[in-house]
Protein backbone atom coordinates (compact mmCIF):
# COMPACT_ATOMS: atom_id res chain seq x y z
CA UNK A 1 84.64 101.42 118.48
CA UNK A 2 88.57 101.55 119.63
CA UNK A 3 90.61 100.75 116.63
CA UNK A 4 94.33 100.74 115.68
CA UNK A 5 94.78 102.47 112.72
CA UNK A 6 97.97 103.78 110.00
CA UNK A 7 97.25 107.28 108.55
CA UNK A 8 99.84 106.61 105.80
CA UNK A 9 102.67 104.04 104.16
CA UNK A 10 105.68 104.45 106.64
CA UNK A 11 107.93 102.33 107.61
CA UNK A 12 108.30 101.06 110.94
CA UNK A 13 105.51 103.35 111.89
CA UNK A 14 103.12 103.18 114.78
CA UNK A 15 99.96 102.60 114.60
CA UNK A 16 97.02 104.98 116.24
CA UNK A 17 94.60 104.05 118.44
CA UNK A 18 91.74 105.68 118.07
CA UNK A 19 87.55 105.96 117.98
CA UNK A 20 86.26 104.24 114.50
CA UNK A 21 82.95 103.84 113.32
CA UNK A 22 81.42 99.95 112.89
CA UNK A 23 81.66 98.30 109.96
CA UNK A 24 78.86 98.64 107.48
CA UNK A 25 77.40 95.53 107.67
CA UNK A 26 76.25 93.87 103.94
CA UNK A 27 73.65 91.14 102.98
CA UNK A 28 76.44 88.93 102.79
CA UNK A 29 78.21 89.53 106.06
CA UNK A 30 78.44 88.97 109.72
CA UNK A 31 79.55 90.99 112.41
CA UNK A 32 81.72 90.08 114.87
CA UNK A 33 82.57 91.42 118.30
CA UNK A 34 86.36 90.84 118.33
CA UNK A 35 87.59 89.02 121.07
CA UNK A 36 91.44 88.09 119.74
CA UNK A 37 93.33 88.81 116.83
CA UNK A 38 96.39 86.96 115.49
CA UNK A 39 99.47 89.52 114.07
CA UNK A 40 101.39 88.57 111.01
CA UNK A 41 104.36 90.43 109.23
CA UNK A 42 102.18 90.91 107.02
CA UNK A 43 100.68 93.45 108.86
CA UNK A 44 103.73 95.05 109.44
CA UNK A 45 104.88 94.96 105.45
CA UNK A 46 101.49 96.32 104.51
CA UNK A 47 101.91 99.26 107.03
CA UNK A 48 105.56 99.63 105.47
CA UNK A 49 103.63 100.21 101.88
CA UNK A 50 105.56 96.99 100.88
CA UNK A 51 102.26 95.76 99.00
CA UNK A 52 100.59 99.16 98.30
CA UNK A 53 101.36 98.45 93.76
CA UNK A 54 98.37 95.51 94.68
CA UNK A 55 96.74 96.24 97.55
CA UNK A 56 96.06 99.66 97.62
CA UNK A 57 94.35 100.28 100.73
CA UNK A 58 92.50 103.48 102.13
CA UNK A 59 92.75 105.51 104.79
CA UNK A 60 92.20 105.79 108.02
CA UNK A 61 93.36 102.26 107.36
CA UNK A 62 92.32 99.64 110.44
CA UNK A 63 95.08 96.80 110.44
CA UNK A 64 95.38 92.72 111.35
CA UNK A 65 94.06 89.90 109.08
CA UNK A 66 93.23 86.59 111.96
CA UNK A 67 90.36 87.11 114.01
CA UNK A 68 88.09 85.18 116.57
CA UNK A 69 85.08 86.31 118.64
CA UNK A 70 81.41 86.59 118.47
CA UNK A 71 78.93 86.75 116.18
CA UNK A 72 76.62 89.81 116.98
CA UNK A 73 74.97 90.62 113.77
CA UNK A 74 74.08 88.87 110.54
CA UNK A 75 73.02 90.22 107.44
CA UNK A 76 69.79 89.51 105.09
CA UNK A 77 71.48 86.82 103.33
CA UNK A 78 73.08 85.04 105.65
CA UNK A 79 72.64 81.63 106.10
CA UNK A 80 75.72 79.68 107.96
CA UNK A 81 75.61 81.41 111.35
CA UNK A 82 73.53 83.03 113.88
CA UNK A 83 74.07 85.73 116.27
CA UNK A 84 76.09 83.94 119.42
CA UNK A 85 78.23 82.00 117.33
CA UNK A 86 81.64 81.55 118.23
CA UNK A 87 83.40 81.82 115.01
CA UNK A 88 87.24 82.56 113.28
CA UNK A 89 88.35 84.04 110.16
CA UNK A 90 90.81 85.80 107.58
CA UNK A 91 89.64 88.71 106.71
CA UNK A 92 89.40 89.25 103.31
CA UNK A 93 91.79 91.33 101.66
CA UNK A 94 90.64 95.28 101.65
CA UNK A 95 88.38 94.15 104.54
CA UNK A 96 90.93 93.86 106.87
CA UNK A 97 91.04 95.13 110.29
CA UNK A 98 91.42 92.41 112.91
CA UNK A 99 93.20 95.33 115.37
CA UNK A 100 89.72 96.75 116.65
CA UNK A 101 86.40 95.98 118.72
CA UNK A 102 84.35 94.75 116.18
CA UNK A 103 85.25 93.78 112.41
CA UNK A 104 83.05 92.21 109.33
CA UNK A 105 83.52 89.20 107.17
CA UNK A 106 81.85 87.77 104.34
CA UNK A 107 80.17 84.60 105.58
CA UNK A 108 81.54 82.29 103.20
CA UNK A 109 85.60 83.34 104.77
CA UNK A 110 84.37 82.62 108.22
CA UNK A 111 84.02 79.13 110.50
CA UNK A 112 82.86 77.65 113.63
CA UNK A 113 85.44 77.97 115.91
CA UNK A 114 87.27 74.67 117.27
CA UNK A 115 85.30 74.09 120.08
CA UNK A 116 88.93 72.93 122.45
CA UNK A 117 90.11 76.09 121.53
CA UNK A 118 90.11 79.30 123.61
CA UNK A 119 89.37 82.87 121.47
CA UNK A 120 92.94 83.52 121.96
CA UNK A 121 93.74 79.94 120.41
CA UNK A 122 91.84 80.11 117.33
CA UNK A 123 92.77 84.00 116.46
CA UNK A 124 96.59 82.18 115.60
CA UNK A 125 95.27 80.01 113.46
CA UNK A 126 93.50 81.35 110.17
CA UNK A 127 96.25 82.80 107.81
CA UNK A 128 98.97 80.58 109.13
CA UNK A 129 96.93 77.78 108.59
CA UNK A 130 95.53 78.67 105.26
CA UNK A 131 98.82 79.34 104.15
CA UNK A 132 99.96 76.16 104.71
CA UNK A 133 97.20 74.19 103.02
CA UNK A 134 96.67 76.40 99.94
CA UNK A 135 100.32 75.74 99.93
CA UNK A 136 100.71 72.24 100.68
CA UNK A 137 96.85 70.79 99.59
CA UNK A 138 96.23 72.74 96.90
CA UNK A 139 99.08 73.53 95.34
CA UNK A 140 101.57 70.80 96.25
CA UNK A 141 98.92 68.03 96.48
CA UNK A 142 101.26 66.56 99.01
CA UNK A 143 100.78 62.59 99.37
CA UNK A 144 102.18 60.30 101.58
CA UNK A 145 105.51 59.18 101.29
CA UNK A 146 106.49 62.68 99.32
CA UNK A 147 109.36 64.57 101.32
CA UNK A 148 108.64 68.40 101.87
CA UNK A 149 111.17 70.89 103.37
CA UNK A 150 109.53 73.75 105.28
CA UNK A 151 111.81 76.60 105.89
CA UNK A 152 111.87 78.79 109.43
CA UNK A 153 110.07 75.58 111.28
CA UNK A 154 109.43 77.53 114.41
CA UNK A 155 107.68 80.73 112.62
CA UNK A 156 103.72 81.17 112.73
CA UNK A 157 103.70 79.09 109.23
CA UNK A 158 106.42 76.95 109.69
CA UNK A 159 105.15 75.40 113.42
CA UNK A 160 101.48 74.58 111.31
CA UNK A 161 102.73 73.35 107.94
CA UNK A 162 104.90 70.43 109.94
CA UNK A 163 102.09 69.49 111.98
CA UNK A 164 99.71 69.18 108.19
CA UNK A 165 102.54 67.90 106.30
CA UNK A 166 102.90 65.02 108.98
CA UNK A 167 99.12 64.69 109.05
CA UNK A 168 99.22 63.84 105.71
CA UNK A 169 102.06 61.28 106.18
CA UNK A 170 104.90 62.95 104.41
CA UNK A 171 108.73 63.11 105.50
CA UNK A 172 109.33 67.07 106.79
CA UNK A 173 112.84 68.57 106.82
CA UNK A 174 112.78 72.05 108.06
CA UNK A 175 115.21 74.83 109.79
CA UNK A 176 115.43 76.50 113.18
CA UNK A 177 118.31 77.87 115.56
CA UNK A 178 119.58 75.36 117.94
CA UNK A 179 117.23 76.42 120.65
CA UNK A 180 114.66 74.93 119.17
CA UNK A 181 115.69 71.63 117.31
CA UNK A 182 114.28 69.53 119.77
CA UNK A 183 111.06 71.33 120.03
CA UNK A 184 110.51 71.89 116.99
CA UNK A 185 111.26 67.58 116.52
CA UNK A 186 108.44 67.50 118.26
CA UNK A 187 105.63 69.37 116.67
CA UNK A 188 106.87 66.06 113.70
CA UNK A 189 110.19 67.47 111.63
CA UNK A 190 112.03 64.56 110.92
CA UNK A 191 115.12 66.24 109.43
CA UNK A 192 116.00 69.49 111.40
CA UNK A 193 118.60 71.78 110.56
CA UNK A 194 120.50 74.16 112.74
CA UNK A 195 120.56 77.17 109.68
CA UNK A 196 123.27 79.23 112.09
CA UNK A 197 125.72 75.80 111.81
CA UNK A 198 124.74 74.02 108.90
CA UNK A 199 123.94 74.91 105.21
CA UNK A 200 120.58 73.23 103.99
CA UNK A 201 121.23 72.52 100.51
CA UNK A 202 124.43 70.51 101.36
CA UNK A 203 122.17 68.07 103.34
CA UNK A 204 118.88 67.55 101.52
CA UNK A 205 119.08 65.91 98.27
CA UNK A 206 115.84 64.80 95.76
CA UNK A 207 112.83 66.58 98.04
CA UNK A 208 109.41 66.64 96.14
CA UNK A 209 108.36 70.17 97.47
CA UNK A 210 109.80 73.34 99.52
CA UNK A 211 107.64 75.72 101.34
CA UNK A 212 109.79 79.15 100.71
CA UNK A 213 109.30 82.02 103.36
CA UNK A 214 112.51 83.60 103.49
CA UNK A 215 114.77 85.79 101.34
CA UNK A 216 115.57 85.65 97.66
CA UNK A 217 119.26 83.65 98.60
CA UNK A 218 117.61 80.66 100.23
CA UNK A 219 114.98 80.82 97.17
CA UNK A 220 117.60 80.08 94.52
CA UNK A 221 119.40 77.71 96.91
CA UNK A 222 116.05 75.88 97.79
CA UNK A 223 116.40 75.06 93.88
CA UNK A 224 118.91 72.56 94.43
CA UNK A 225 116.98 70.07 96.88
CA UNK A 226 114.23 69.27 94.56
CA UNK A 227 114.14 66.16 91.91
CA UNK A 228 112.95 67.25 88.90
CA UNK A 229 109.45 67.61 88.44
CA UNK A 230 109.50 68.93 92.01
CA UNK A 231 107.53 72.26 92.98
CA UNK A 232 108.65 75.93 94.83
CA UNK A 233 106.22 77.28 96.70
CA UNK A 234 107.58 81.26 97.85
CA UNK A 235 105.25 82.85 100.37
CA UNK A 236 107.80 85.09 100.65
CA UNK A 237 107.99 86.52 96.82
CA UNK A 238 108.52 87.46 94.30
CA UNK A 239 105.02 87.30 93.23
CA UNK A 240 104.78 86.38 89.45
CA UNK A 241 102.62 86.56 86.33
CA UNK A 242 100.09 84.25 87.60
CA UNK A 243 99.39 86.26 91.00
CA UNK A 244 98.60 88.91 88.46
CA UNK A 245 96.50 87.14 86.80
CA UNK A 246 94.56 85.94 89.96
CA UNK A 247 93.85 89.81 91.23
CA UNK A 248 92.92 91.15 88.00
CA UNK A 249 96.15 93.45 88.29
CA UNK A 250 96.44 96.64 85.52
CA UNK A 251 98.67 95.89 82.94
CA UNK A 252 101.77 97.73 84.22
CA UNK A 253 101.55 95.69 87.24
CA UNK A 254 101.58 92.68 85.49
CA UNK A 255 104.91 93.53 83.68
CA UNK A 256 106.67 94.58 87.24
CA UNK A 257 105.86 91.03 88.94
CA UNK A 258 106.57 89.62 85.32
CA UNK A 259 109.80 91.50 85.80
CA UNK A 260 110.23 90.81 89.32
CA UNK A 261 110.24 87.27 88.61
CA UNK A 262 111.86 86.52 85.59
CA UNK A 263 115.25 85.58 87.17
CA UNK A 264 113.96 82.98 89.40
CA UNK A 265 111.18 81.81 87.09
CA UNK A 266 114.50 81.10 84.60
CA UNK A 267 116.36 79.53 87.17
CA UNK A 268 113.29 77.20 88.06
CA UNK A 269 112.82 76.24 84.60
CA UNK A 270 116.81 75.63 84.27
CA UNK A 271 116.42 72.99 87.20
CA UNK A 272 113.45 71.03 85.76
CA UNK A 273 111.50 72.35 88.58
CA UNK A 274 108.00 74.78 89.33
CA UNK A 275 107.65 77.75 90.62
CA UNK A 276 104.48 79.50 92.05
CA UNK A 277 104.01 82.11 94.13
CA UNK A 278 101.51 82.28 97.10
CA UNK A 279 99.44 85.16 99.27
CA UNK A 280 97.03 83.27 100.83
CA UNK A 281 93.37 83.86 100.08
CA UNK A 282 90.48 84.19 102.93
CA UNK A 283 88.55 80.25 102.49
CA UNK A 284 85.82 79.23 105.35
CA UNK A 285 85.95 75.72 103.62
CA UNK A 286 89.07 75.42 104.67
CA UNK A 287 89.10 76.81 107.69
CA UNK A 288 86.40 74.13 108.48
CA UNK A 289 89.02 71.35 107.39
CA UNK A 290 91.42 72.46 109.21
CA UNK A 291 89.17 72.59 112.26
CA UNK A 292 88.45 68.98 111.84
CA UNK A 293 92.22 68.73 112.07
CA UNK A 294 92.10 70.68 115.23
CA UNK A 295 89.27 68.35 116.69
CA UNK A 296 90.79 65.35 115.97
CA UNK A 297 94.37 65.85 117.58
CA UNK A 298 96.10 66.40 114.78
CA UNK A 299 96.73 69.56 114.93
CA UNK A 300 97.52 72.16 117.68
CA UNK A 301 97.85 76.05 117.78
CA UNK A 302 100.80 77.12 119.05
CA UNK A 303 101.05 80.60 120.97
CA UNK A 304 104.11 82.45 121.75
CA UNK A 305 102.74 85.67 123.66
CA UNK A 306 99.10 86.78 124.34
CA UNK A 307 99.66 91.25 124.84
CA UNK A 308 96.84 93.50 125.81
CA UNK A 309 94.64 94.98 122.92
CA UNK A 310 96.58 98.53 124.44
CA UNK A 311 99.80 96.93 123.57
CA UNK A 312 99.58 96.20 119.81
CA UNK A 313 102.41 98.21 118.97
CA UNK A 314 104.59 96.23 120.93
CA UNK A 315 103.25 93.13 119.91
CA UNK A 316 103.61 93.87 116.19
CA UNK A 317 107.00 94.85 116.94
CA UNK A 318 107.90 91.42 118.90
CA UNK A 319 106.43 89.76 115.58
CA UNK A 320 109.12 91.60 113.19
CA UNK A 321 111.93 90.48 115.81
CA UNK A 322 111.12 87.00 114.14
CA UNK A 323 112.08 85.20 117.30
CA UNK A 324 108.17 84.68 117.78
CA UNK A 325 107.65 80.52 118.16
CA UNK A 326 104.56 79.99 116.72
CA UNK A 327 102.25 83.13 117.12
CA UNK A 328 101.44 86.20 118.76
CA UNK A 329 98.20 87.16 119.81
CA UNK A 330 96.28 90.39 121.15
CA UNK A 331 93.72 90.09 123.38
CA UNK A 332 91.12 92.68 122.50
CA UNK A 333 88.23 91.56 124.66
């Protein structure tokens, strides 16, 4: 099968395309013949070697994490889907590789795919939209009536956590460049912020939660919007003890993210305020609320650029621009 692949860490590399063998398919799995895959910068910051301490990957190493296409093999114990299905999915961390013809997935990370949706649709949704309800749902336990500012409001996560915070009847304060206020007033912010004209913390005042995906200055400054008792949620680092904890991490790991973040941990604590660090995990349960979401209207993917399967270089670089609204797709079938 055609495949993009990295041969090494490097920053700002390209990746290769090239022939790949298929998946080995296990009892547990499906195959799927890939018809779009979503690109994240996480893509891009694994290819830099940014997570290579915790995910230390092998190589050839085939890249991407969001996928949607066609079931076209199951294995002995599978049980959920058939071959024909039309189904999406994270891929599970070191069984990544979105960026190629056909890729497998453990059946319980994988869902039917929202039947409104076109392949190219539903490929933008899985990571961006786990993100945000791992964050938001299981984390935050966001309720109605709470007040949640989401940072970068026109990114991949920041476009889907407004649309679930407002599903779930909260107030949403977020940030964008001027461009895209009104738009992004639309997808349901009800506080937006120019960031290039205005300064966030000197206009939000007592928020219950913050949805952190940008650098370590806006993390410390995010402090200062919450009430106490409120919660930090960083997708965006630094990871801490408990993410250590969660991947079964050697010990000398767990002292560098212990290390890595003391300072804001300390400053958390100082404000009467939590701290927790998220990378998303692969969840078909979820995925299958969130295509209820989908179904019902509340929700809608939003798609910046659809490029050629051939163009994935390109497209991964458009994504570390950051100027992407909403998502960025290849179409590999």
């Amino acid at each position: 099968m055609k495949a993009f692949v990295i041969d090494k860490y490097k920053r700002n590399g390209r990746l290769r395309l090239t022939e790949m063998p298929e998946p080995i398919l296990r009892e547990d799995e499906v195959l799927i013949r890939v018809h779009a895959a979503g690109l994240n910068l996480l893509d891009s910051k694994i290819r830099d070697g940014e997570f290579k301490l915790i995910l230390p990957y092998k190589f050839p190493l085939i890249l991407g994490h969001d996928v949607a296409g066609t079931v076209v093999r199951v294995g002995a114990r599978v049980g959920k889907f058939k071959v024909g299905d039309e189904v999406y999915t994270r891929l599970a961390d070191f069984r990544i590789g979105a960026f190629a013809e056909f890729a497998a997935v453990k059946e319980e990370f994988a869902a039917i795919k929202p039947k409104a949706l076109t392949m190219e649709e539903a490929s933008s949704i899985p990571l961006v939209g786990l993100t945000a309800w791992q964050a938001l749902i299981e984390i935050a336990k966001l309720k109605k009536g709470q007040k949640v500012f989401i940072q970068a409001g026109s990114g991949g996560v920041g476009t889907f956590a407004i649309q679930l915070a407002k599903s779930l009847g909260a107030t949403v304060a977020t940030t964008t460049s001027e461009a895209n206020v009104d738009w992004v007033k639309k997808l349901g912010a009800d506080i937006v912020i120019d960031y290039k004209k205005e300064d966030f913390e000197n206009i939000l005042r007592d928020y219950d939660v913050v949805l952190n995906s940008q650098d370590a200055k806006t993390l410390g400054k995010s402090l200062r919007v919450l009430r106490p008792g409120g919660q930090i949620i960083s997708i965006s680092g630094p990871p801490d003890p408990e993410f250590g904890k969660q991947i079964g991490a050697p010990w000398f790991v767990k002292l560098i993210l212990r290390a890595l973040s003391y300072g804001i941990r300390r400053k958390a604590k100082r404000h009467n305020v939590a701290f927790s660090f998220l990378f998303m995990k692969a969840n078909g349960n979820q995925l299958r609320e969130i295509t209820s979401l989908i179904d019902s209207g509340a929700i809608r993917p939003i798609v910046d650029r659809v490029f050629p399967f051939a163009e994935t270089n390109t497209a991964l670089a458009y994504v570390e621009k950051g100027r992407a609204k909403g998502k960025v797709v290849v179409k590999v079938r």
